[in-house]
Protein backbone atom coordinates (compact mmCIF):
# COMPACT_ATOMS: atom_id res chain seq x y z
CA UNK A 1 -90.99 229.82 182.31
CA UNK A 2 -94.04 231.62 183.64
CA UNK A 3 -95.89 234.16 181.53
CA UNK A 4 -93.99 236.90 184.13
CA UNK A 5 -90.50 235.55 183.21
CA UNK A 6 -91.45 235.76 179.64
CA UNK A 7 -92.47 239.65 180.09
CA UNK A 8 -88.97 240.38 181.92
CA UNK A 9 -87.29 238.59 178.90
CA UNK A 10 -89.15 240.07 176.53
CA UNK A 11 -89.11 243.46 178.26
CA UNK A 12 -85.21 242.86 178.31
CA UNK A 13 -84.76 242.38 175.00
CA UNK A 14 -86.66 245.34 173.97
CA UNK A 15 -84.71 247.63 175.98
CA UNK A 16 -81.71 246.38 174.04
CA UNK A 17 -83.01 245.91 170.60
CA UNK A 18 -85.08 248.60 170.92
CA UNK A 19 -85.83 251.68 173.12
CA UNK A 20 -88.40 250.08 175.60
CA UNK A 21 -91.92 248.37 175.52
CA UNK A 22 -95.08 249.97 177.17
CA UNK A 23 -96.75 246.53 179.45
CA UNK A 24 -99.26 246.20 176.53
CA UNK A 25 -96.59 245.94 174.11
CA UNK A 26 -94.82 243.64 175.85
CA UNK A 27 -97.75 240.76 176.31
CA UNK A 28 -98.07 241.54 172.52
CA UNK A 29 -94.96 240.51 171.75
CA UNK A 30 -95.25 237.68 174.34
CA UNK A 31 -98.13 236.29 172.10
CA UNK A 32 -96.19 236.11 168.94
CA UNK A 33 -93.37 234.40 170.90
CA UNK A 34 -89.33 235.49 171.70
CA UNK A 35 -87.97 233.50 168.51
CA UNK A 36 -90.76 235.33 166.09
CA UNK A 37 -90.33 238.74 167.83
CA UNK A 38 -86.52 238.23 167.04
CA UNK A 39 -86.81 238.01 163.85
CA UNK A 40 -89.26 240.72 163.02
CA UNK A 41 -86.87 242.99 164.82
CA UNK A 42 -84.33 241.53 162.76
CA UNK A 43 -86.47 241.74 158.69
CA UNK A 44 -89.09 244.51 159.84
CA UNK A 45 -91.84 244.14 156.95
CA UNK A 46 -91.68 247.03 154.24
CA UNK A 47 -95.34 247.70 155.67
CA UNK A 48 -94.21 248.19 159.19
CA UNK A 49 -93.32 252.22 159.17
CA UNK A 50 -90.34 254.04 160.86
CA UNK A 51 -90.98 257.07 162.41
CA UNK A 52 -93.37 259.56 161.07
CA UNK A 53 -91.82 261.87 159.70
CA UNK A 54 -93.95 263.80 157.48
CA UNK A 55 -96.45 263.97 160.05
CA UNK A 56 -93.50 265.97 162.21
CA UNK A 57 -92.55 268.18 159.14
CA UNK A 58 -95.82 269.41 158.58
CA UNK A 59 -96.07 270.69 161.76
CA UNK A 60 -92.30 271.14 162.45
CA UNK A 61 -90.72 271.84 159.14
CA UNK A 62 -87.37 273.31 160.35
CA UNK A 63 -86.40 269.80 161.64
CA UNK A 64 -85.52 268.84 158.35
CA UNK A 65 -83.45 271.70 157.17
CA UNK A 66 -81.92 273.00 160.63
CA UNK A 67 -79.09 274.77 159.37
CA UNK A 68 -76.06 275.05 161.26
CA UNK A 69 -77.61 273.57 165.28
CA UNK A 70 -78.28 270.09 165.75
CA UNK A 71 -81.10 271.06 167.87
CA UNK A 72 -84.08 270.44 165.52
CA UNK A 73 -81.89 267.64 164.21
CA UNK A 74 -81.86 266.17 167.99
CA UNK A 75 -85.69 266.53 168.20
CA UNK A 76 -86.20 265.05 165.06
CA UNK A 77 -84.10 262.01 166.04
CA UNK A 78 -85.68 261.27 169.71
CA UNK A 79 -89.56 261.48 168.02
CA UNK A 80 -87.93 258.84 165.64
CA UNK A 81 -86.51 257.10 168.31
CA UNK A 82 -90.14 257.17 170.64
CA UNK A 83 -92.27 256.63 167.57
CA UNK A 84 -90.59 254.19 165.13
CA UNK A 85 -92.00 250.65 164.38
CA UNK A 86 -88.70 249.18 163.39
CA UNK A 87 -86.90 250.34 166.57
CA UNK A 88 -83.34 247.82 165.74
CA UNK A 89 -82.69 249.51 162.61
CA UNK A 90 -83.36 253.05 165.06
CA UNK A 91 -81.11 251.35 167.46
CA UNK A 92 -78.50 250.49 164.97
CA UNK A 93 -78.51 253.89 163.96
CA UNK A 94 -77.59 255.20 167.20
CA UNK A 95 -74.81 252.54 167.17
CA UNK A 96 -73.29 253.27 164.14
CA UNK A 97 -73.57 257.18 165.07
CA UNK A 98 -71.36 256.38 168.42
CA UNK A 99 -69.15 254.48 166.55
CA UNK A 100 -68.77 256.93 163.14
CA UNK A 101 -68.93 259.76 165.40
CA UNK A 102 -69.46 262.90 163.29
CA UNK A 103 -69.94 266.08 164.91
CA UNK A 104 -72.26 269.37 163.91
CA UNK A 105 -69.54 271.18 165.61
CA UNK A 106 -67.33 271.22 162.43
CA UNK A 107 -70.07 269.91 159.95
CA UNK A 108 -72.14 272.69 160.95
CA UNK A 109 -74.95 271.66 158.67
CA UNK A 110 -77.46 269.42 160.57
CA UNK A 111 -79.28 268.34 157.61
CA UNK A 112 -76.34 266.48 156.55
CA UNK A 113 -75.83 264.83 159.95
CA UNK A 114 -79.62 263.66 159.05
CA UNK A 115 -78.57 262.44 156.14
CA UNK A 116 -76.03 260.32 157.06
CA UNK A 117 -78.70 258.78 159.80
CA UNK A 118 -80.97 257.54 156.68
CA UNK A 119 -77.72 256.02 155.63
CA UNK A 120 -77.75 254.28 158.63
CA UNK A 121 -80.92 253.44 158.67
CA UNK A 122 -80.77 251.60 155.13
CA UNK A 123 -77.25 249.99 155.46
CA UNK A 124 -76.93 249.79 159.87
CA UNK A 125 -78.34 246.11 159.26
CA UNK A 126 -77.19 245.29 155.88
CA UNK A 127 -73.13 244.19 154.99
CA UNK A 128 -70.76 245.80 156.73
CA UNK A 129 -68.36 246.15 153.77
CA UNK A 130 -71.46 248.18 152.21
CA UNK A 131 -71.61 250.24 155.05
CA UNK A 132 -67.91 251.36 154.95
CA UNK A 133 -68.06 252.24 150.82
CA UNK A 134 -71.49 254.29 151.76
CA UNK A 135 -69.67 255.82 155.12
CA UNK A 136 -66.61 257.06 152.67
CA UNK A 137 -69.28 258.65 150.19
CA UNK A 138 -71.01 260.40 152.71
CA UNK A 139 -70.52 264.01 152.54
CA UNK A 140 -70.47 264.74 156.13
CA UNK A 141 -67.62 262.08 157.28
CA UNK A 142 -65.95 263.64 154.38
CA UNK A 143 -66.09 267.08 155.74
CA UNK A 144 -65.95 265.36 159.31
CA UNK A 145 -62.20 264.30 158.31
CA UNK A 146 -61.21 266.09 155.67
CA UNK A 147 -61.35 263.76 152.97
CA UNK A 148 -62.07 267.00 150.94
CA UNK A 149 -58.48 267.91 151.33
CA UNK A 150 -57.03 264.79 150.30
CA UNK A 151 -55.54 265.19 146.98
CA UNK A 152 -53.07 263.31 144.78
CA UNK A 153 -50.51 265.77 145.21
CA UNK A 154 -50.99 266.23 148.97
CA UNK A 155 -52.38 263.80 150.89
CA UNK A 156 -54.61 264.26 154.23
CA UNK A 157 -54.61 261.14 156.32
CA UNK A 158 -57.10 261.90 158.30
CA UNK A 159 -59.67 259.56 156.86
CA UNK A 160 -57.72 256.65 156.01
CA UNK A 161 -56.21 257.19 159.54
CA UNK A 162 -59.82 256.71 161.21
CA UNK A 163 -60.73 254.28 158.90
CA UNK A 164 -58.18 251.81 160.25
CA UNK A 165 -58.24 253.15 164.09
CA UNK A 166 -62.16 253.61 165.05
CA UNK A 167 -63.85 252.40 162.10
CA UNK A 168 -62.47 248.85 161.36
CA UNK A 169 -59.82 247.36 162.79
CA UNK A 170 -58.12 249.00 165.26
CA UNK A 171 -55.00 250.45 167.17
CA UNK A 172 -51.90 247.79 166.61
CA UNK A 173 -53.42 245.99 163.97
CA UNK A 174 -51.89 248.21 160.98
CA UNK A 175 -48.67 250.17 160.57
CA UNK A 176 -48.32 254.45 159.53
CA UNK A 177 -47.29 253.19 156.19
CA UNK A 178 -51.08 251.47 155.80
CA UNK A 179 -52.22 254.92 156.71
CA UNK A 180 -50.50 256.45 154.35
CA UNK A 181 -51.45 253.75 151.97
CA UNK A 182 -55.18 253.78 152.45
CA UNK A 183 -54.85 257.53 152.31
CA UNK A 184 -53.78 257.59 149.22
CA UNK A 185 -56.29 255.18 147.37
CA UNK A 186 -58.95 257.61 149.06
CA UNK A 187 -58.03 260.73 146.79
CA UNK A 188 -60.26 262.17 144.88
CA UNK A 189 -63.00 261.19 146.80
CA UNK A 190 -64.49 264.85 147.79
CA UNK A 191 -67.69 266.58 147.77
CA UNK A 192 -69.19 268.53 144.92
CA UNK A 193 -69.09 272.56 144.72
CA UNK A 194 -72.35 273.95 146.19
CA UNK A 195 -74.19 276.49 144.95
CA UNK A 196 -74.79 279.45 146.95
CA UNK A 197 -77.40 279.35 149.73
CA UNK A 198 -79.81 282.48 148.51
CA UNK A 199 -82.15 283.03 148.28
CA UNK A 200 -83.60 279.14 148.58
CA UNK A 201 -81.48 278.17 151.45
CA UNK A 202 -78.57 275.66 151.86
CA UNK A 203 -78.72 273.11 149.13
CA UNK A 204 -77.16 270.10 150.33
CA UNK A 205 -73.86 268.32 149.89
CA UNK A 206 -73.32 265.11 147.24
CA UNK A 207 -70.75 262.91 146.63
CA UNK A 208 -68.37 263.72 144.08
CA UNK A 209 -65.31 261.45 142.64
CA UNK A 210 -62.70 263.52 140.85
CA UNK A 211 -60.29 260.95 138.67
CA UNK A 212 -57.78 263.64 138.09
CA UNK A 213 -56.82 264.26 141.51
CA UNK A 214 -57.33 260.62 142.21
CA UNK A 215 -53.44 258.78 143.10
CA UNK A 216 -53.44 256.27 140.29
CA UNK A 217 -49.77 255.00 141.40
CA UNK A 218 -49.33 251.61 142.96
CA UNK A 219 -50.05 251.16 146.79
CA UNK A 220 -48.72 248.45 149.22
CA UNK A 221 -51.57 248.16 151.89
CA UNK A 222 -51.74 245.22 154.97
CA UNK A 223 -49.23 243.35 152.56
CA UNK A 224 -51.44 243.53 149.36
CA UNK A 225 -50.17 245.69 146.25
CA UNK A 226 -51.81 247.19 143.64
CA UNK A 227 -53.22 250.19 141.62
CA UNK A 228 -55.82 250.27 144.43
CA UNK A 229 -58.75 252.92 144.92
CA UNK A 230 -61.06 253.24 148.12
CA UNK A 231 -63.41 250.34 147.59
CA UNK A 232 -60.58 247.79 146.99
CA UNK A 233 -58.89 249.30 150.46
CA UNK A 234 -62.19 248.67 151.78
CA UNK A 235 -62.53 244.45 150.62
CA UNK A 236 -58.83 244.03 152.39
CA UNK A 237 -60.51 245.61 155.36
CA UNK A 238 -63.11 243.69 155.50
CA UNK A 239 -61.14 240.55 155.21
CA UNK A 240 -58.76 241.14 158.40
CA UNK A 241 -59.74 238.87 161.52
CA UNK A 242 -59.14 242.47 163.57
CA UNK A 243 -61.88 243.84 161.79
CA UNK A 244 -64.39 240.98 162.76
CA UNK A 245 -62.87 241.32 166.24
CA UNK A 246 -63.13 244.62 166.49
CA UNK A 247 -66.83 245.47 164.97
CA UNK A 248 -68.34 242.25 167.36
CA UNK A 249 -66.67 243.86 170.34
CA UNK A 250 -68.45 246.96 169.37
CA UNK A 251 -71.88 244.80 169.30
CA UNK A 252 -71.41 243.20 172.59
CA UNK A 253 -70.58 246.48 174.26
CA UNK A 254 -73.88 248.42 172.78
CA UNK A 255 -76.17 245.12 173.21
CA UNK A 256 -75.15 242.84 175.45
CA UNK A 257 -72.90 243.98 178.19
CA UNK A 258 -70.21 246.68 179.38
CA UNK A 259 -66.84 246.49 178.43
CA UNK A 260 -63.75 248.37 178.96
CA UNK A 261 -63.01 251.74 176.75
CA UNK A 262 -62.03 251.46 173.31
CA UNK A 263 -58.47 252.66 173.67
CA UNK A 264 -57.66 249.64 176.34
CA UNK A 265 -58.64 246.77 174.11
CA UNK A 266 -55.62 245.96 172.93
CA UNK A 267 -54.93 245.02 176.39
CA UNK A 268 -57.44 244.20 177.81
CA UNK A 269 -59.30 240.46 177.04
CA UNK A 270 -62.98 240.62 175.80
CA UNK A 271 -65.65 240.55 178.75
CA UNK A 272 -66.67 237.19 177.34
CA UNK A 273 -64.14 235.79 174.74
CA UNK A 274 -66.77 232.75 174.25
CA UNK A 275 -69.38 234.64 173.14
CA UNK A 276 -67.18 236.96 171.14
CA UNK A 277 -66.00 234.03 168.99
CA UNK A 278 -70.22 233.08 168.36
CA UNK A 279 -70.64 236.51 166.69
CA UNK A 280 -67.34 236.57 165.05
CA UNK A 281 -68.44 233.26 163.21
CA UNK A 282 -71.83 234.61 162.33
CA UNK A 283 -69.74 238.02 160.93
CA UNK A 284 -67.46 235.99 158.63
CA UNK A 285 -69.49 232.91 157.66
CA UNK A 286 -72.10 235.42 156.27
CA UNK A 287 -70.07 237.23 154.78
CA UNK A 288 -69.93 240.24 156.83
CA UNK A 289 -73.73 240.43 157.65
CA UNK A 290 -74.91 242.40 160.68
CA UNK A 291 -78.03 240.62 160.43
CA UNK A 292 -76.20 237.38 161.15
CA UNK A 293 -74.61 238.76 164.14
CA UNK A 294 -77.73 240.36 165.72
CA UNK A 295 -79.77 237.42 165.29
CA UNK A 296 -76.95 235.07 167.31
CA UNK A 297 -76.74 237.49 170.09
CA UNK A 298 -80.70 237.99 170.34
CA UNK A 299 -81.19 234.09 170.49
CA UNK A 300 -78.17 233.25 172.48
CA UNK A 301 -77.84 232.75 176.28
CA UNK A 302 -75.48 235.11 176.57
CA UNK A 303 -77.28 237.79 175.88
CA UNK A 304 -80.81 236.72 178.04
CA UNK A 305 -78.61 236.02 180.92
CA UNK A 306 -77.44 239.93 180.62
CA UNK A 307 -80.15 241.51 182.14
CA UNK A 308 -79.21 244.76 183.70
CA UNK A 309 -75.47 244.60 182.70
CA UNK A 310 -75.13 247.79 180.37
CA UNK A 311 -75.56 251.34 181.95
CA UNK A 312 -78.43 252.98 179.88
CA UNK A 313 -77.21 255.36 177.67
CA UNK A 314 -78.94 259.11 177.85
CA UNK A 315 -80.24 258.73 174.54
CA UNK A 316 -81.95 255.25 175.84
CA UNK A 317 -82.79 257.22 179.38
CA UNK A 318 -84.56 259.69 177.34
CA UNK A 319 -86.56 257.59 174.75
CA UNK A 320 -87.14 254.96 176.64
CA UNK A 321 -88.97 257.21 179.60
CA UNK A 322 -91.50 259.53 176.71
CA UNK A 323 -92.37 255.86 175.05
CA UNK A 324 -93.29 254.72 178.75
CA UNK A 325 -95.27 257.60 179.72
CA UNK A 326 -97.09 257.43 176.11
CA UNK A 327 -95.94 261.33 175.69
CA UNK A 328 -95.19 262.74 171.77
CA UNK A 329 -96.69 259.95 169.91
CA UNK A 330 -97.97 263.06 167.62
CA UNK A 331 -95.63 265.69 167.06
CA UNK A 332 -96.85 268.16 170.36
CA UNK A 333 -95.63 271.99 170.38
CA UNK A 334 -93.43 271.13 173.04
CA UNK A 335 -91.46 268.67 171.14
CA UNK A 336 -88.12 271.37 170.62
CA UNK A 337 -87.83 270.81 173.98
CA UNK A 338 -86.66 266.77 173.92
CA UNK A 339 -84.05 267.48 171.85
CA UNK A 340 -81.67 268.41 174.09
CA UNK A 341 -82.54 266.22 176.98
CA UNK A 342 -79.53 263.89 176.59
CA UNK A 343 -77.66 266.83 176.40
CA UNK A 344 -78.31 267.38 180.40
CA UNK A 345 -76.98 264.03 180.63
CA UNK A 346 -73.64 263.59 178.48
CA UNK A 347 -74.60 262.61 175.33
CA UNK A 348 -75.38 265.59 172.30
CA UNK A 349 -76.91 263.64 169.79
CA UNK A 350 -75.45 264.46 166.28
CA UNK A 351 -72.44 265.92 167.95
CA UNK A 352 -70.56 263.50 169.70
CA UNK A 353 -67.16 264.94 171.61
CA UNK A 354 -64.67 263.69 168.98
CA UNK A 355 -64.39 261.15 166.75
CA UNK A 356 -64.20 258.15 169.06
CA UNK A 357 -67.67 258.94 170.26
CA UNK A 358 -68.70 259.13 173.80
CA UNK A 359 -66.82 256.70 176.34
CA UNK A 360 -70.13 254.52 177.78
CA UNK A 361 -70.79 252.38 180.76
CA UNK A 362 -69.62 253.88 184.34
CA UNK A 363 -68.62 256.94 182.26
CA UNK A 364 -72.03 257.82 181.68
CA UNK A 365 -72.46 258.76 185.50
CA UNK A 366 -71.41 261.44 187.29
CA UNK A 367 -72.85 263.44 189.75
CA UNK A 368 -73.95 265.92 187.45
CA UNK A 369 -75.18 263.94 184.78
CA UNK A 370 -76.64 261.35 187.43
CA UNK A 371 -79.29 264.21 188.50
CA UNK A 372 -80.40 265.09 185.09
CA UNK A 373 -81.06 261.06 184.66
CA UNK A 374 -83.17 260.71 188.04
CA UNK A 375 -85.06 264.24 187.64
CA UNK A 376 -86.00 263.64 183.85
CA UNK A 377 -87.05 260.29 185.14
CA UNK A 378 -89.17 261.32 188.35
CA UNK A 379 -91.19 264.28 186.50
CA UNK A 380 -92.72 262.24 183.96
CA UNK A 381 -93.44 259.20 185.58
CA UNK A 382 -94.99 260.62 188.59
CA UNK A 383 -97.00 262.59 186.15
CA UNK A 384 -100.39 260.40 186.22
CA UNK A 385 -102.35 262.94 183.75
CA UNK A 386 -99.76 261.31 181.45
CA UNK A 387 -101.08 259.04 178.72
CA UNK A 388 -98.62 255.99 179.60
CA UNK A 389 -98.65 256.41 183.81
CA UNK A 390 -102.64 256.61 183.39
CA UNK A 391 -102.59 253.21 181.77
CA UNK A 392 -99.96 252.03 184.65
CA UNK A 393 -102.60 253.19 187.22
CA UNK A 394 -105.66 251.56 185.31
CA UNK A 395 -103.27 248.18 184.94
CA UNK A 396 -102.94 248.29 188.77
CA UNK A 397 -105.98 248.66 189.34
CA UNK A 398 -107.93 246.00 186.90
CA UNK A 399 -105.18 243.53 188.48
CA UNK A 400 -106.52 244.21 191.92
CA UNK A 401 -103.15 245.91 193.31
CA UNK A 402 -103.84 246.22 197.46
CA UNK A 403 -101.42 245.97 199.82
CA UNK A 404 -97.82 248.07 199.70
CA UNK A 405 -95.94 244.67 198.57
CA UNK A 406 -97.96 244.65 195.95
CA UNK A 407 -97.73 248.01 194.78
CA UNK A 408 -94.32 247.89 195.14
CA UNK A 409 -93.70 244.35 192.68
CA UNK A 410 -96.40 246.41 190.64
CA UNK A 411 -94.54 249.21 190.42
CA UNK A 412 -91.05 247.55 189.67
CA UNK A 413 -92.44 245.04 186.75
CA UNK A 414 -94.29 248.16 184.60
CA UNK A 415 -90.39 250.27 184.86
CA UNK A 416 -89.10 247.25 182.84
CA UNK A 417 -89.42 244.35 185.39
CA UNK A 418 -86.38 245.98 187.65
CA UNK A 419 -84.18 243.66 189.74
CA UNK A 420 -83.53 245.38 192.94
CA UNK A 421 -80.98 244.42 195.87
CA UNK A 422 -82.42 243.99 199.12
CA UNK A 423 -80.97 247.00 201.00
CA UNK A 424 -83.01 248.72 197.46
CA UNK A 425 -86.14 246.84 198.60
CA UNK A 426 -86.13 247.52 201.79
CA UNK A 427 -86.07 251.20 201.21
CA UNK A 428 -88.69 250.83 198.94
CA UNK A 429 -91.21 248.95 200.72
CA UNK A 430 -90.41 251.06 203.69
CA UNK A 431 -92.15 254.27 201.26
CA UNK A 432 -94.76 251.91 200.19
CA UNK A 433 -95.37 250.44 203.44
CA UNK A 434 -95.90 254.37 205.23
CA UNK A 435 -99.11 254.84 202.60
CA UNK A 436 -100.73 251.24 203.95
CA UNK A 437 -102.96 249.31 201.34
CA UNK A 438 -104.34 251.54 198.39
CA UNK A 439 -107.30 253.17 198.57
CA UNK A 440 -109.12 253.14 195.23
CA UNK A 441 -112.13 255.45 195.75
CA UNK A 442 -110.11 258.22 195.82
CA UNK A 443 -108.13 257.84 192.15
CA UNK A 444 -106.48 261.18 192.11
CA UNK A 445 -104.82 260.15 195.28
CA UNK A 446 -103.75 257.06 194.00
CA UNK A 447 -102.60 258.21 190.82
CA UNK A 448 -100.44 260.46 193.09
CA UNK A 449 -98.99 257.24 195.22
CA UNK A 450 -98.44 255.09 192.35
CA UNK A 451 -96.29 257.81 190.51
CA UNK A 452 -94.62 258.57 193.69
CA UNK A 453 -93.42 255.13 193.94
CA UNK A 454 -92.82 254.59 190.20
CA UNK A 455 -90.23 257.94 190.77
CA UNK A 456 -88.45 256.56 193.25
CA UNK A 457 -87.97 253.13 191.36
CA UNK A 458 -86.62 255.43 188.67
CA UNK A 459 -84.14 256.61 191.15
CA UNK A 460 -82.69 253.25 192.10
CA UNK A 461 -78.94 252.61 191.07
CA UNK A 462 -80.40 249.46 189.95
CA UNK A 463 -82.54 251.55 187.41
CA UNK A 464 -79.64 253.20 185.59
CA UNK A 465 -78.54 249.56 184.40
CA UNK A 466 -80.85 248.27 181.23
């Protein structure tokens, strides 16, 4: 491959594994080689830092402690997101949160919704069976489905419902007496009594297991008995084919390609039933390790031969543009106001519609929602006082950019190395073609033309696809 068809590779798997790559970071990456880059992605170094988040508390301390609106909480997020060195396990974290949707609606206390993303960020790459034993101790699914109300004497199934439905293995693959089972070995699990809020403030939630109203009796569950408690429900989980079905699906619909909803999968075959089977190997040969299943998708040619066959989400729309356009590396007064971006655009971070998440691919666009994407979009990158679209310009320049074809190619490899369709081209190189070869004495008028034409890439059909 040429050194351009390792950028576009490169550049492709970083808008999947990651939120984007600025062109510098890209031939960076292209040094150290796809394999290498893979795997760093994969085992960060404890030296590599996430976000930085003391930085954005000392200037922004209500992020942290937000109270009852997931505002802060959504700004806090996105500069984690734009700013993070390890930007899989920030990725992963917005996976698990669309698949263990939990919602500040009911929660209403953000800083537990933050909470459970550092539990995603420690466990999102580790063992899934992990994950599930840390997901029923976290206060906020516990609240989320009312776990808290699930007592020996009267049992809630709401958790040991979603458990088996959205969390694991899915609809059909369990019976209403497994619910009721799994219910049941849940009891007792509950969050500790708070103490009162003044004059300090809420004081978070912790886990709390109470033996006494814990259901000690035996429990028949996906044809196992025993005196079973949550964990044990948990390892039979983890054990069903449907669960190593179901979580890979999940994978290749967030990473590699779109599939059909959730609720239709039980009907519906598997986009690529081939490539499903590679990561459902790599899930139960290691023993339920998501690290084993990211590394075969990242290094398979399934996944490089997906380029631009996953809609971007809003939360990708949105990160992916302020890391292009270099904007909010440092924590800038403005920041509040990134919070709600994705919001515009269908997707309210930390407070998903219901539990099964947002519904992705075409159900991402509308014509609403489609406007917020282009105009978000179009004002930054046309912005070339803007850190990131300054080094664009300077990148065009140093590599001699001249005539409208090549402004155009240009302007298509620094958003991401697009693929257009002709009829896309055509209209495109008509716009560059009307401003005839660049004139680089005058740079303010340049800046100007190049961010024009990097706009109206943004508003290509063919750009809403990453």
């Amino acid at each position: 491959m040429s050194h351009k068809d390792d950028l576009a590779q490169m550049a492709h798997l970083m808008r999947r594994a990651g939120f984007g790559a600025t062109r510098e970071e890209l031939e960076r990456r292209v040094a150290k080689g796809y394999d290498a880059t893979v795997e760093e992605l994969i085992d960060p170094p404890d030296d590599m830092p996430a976000g930085n988040l003391a930085l954005l508390l000392r200037y922004m301390p209500g992020c942290l402690l937000p109270g009852g609106v997931p505002q802060p909480g959504q700004y806090n997020w996105m500069y984690n997101m734009i700013t993070t060195q390890r930007p899989l396990e920030e990725k992963m974290t917005l996976f698990w949160h669309h698949i263990f949707a939990t919602g500040n609606s009911k929660v209403d206390n953000c800083d537990q919704m933050l909470e459970q993303l550092v539990m995603f960020r420690k466990y999102g790459m580790g063992n899934y069976r992990d994950m599930l034993v840390a997901l029923s101790q976290n206060p906020a699914m516990i609240f989320w489905l009312d776990n808290n109300e699930n007592h020996r004497d009267a049992v809630n199934e709401n958790w040991g419902r979603e458990l088996l439905e959205l969390f694991s293995m899915g609809v059909s693959n369990y019976t209403e007496v497994d619910v009721r089972e799994s219910s049941r070995a849940f009891t007792g699990w509950t969050i500790q009594a708070k103490l009162p809020r003044q004059p300090f403030g809420r004081f978070p939630w912790r886990f709390e297991y109470l033996a006494e109203d814990h259901d000690d009796g035996e429990k028949t569950f996906l044809g196992h008995t025993g005196n079973f408690n949550g964990e044990d429900i948990i390892d039979i989980i983890a054990q069903e084919p449907a669960t190593a079905r179901f979580i890979c699906r999940h994978l290749y619909n967030f990473f590699v390609a779109d599939e059909v909803q959730v609720p239709a999968w039980t009907i519906e075959p598997a986009r690529d039933e081939e490539a499903l089977g590679k990561m459902i190997d790599a899930f139960e040969e290691s023993g339920y390790e998501i690290k084993a299943v990211l590394r075969t998708i990242f290094n398979s040619e399934f996944f490089k031969n997906a380029r631009y066959a996953k809609i971007k989400s809003p939360a990708e729309v949105v990160a992916s543009t302020l890391k292009l356009v270099g904007t909010y590396q440092v924590p800038e007064p403005s920041i509040p106001d990134i919070g709600p971006e994705s919001t515009y655009m269908g997707q309210s971070l930390l407070d998903p519609p219901s539990v099964e998440g947002w519904y992705t691919g075409q159900e991402w666009i509308n014509s609403g929602s489609l406007l917020a994407r282009i105009n978000f979009v179009a004002d930054r990158v046309a912005n070339h006082s803007l850190p990131g679209v300054k080094n664009i310009v300077d990148h065009m320049k140093g590599d001699g950019v001249n005539t409208p074809e090549e402004l155009l190619q240009a302007s298509l490899e620094h958003m991401g190395f697009l693929e257009v369709g002709n009829e896309t081209r055509e209209q495109l190189m008509e716009q560059a073609k009307s401003g005839g070869n660049m004139n680089w004495s005058d740079e303010a008028a340049v800046g100007t033309r190049i961010g024009e034409m990097l706009a109206l890439v943004g508003a290509t059909t063919e750009y809403q696809f990453g």
